[in-house]
N, C-alpha and C. Protein backbone atom coordinates (compact mmCIF):
# COMPACT_ATOMS: atom_id res chain seq x y z
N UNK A 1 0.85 -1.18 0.00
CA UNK A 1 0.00 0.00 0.00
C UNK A 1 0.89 1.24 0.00
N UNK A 2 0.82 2.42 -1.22
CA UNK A 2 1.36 3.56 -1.27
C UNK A 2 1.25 4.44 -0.01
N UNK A 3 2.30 4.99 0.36
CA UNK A 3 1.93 5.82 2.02
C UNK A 3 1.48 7.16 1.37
N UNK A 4 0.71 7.62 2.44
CA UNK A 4 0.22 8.97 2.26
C UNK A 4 0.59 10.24 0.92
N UNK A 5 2.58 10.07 1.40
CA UNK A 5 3.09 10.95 0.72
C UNK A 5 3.30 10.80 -0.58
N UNK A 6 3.28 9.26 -1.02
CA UNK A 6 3.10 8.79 -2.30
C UNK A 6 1.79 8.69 -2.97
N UNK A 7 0.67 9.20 -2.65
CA UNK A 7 -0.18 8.90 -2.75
C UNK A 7 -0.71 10.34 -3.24
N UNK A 8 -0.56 11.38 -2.78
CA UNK A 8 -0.30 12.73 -2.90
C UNK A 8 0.12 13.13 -3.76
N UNK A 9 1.58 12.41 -4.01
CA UNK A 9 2.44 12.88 -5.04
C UNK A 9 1.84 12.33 -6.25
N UNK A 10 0.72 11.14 -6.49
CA UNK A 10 0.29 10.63 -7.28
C UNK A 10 -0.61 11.77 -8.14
N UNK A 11 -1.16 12.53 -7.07
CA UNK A 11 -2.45 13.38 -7.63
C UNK A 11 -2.19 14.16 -7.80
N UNK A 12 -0.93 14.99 -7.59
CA UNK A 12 -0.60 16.13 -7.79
C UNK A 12 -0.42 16.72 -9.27
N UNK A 13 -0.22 15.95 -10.23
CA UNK A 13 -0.22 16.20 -11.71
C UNK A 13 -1.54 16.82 -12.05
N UNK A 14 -2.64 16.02 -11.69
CA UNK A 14 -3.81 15.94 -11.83
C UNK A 14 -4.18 17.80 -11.32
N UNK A 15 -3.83 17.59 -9.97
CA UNK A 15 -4.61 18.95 -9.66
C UNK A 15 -3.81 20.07 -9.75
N UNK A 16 -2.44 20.33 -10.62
CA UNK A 16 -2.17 21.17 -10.97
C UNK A 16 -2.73 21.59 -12.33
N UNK A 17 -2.95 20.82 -13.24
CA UNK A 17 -3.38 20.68 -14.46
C UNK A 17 -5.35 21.02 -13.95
N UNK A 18 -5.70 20.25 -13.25
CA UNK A 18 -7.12 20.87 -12.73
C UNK A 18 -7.34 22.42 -12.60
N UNK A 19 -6.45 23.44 -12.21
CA UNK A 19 -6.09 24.64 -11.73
C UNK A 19 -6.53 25.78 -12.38
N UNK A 20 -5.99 25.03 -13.75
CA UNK A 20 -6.04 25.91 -15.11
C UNK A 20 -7.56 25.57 -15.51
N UNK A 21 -7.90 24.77 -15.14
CA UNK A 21 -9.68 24.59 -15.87
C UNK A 21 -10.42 25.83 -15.20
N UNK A 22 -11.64 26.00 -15.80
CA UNK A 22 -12.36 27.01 -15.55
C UNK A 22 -13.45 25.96 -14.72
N UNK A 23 -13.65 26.42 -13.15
CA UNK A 23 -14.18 25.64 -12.70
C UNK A 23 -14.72 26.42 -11.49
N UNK A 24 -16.15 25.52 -10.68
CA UNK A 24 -16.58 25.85 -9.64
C UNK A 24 -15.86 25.94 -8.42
N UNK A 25 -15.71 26.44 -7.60
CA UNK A 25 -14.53 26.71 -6.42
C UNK A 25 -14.60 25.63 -5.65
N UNK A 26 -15.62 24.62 -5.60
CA UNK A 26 -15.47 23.46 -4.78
C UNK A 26 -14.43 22.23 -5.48
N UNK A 27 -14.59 22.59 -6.91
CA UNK A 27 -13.64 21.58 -7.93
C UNK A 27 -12.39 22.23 -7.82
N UNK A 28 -12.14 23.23 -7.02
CA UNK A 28 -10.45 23.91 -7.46
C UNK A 28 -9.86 23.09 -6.15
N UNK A 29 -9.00 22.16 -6.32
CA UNK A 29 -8.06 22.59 -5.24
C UNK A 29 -7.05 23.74 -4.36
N UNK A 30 -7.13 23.51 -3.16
CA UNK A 30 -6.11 24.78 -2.71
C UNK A 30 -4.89 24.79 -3.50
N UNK A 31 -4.16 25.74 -3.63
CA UNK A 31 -2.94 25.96 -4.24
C UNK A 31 -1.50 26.19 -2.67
N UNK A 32 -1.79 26.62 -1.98
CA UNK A 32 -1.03 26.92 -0.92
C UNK A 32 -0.52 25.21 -0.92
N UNK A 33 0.50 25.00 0.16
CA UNK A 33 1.20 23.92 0.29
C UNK A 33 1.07 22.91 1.38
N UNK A 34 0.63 23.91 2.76
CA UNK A 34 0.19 22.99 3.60
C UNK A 34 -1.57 22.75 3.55
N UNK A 35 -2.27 23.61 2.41
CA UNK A 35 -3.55 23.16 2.65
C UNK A 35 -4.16 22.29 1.60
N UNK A 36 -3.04 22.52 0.44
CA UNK A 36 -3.27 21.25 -0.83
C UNK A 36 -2.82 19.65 0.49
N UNK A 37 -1.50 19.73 1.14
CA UNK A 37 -1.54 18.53 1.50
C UNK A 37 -2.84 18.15 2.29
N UNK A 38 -3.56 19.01 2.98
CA UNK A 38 -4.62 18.72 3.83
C UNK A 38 -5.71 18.41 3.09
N UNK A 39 -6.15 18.48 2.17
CA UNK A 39 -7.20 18.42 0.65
C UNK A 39 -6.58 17.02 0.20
N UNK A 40 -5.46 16.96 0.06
CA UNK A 40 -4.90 15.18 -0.59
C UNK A 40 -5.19 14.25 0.35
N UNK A 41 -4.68 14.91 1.49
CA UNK A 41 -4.86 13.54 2.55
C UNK A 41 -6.42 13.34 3.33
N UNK A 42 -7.03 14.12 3.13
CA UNK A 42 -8.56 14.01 3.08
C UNK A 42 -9.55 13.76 1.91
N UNK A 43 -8.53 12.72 0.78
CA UNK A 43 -9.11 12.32 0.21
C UNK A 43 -10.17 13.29 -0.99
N UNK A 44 -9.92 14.56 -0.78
CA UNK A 44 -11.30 15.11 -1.36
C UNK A 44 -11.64 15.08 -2.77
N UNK A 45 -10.56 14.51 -3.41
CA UNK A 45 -9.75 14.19 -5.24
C UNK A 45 -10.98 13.33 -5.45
N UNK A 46 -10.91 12.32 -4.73
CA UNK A 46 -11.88 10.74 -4.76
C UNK A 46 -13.25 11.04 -5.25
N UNK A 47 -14.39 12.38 -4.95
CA UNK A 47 -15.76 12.42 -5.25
C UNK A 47 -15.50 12.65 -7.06
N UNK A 48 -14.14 12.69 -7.53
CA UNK A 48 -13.89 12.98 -8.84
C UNK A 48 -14.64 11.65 -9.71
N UNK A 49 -14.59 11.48 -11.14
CA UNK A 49 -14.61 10.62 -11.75
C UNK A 49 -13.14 9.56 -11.88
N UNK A 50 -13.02 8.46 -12.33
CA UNK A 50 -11.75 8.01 -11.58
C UNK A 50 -11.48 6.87 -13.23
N UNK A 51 -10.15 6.72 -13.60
CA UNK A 51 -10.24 5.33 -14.37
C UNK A 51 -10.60 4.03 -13.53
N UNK A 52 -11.37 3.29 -14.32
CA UNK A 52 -11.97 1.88 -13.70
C UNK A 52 -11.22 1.25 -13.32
N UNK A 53 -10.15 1.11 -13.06
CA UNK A 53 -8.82 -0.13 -12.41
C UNK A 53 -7.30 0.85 -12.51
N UNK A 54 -6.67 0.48 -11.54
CA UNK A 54 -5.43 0.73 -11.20
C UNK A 54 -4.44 0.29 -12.01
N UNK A 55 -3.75 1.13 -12.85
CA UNK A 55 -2.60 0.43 -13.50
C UNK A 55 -1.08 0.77 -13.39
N UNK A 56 -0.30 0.28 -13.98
CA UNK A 56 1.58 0.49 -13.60
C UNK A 56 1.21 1.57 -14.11
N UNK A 57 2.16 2.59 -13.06
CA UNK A 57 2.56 4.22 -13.28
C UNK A 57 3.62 3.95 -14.76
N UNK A 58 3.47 4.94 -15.29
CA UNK A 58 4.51 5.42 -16.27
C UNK A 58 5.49 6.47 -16.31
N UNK A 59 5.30 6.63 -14.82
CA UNK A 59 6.37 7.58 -14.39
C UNK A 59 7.16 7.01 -13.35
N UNK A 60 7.69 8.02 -12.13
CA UNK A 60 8.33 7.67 -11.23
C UNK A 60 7.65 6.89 -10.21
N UNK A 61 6.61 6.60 -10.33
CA UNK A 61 6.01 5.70 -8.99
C UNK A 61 6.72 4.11 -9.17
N UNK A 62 6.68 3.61 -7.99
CA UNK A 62 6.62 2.26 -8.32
C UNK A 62 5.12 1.57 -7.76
N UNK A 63 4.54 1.77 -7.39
CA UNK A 63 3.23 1.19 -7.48
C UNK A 63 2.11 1.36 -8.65
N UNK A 64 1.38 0.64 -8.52
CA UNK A 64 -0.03 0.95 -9.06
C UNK A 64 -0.89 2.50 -8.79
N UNK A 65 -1.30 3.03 -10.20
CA UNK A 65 -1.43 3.85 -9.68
C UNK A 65 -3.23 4.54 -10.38
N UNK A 66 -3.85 5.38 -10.21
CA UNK A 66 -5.24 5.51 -10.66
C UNK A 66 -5.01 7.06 -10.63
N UNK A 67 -6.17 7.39 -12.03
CA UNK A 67 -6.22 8.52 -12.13
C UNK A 67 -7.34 9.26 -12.01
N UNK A 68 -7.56 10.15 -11.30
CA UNK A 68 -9.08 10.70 -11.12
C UNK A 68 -9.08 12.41 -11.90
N UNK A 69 -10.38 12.41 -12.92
CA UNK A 69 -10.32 13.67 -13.64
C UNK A 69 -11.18 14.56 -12.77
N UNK A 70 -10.86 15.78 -13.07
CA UNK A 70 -11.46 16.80 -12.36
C UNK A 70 -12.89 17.48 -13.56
N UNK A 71 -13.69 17.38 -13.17
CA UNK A 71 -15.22 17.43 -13.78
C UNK A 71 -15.07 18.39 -15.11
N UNK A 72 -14.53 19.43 -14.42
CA UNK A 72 -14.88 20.92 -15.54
C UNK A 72 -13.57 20.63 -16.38
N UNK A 73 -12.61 19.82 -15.88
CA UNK A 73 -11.71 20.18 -16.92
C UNK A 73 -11.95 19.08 -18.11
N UNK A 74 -12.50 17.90 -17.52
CA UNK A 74 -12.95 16.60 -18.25
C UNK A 74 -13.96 17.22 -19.42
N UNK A 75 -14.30 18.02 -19.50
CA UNK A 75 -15.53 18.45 -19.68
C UNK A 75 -14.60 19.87 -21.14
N UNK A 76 -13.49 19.77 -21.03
CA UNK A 76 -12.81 21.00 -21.67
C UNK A 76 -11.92 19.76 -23.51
């Protein structure tokens, strides 16, 4: 099981790239540093739409990894 900080670091592509979408303020993540980690580790990414199964990262992870889109930008 990926720990917290890997897990974080997983989504973080995601919700920087989310940032730039034109979106409702509940779909923005925080941008600050200690309150994006508090938003990752509370899970709040998850009410997103998500790919159906976990697959090998193609980056630096070594685990399995899943991607969840952010609504308005899915939507761009």
């Amino acid at each position: 099981m990926p720990s917290p900080m890997s897990a974080a670091i997983t989504a973080v592509t995601l919700i920087l790239v989310a940032s730039f979408a034109q979106a409702q303020t509940g779909d923005v993540p925080p941008t600050e540093s200690a309150s994006l980690l508090k938003w990752l580790q509370a899970g709040s990414y998850k009410v997103w739409p998500k790919e159906s199964a976990p697959h090998r990262s193609m980056g630096p992870h070594q685990t399995l990894v899943v991607t969840y889109l952010n609504p308005p930008l899915d939507n761009h």
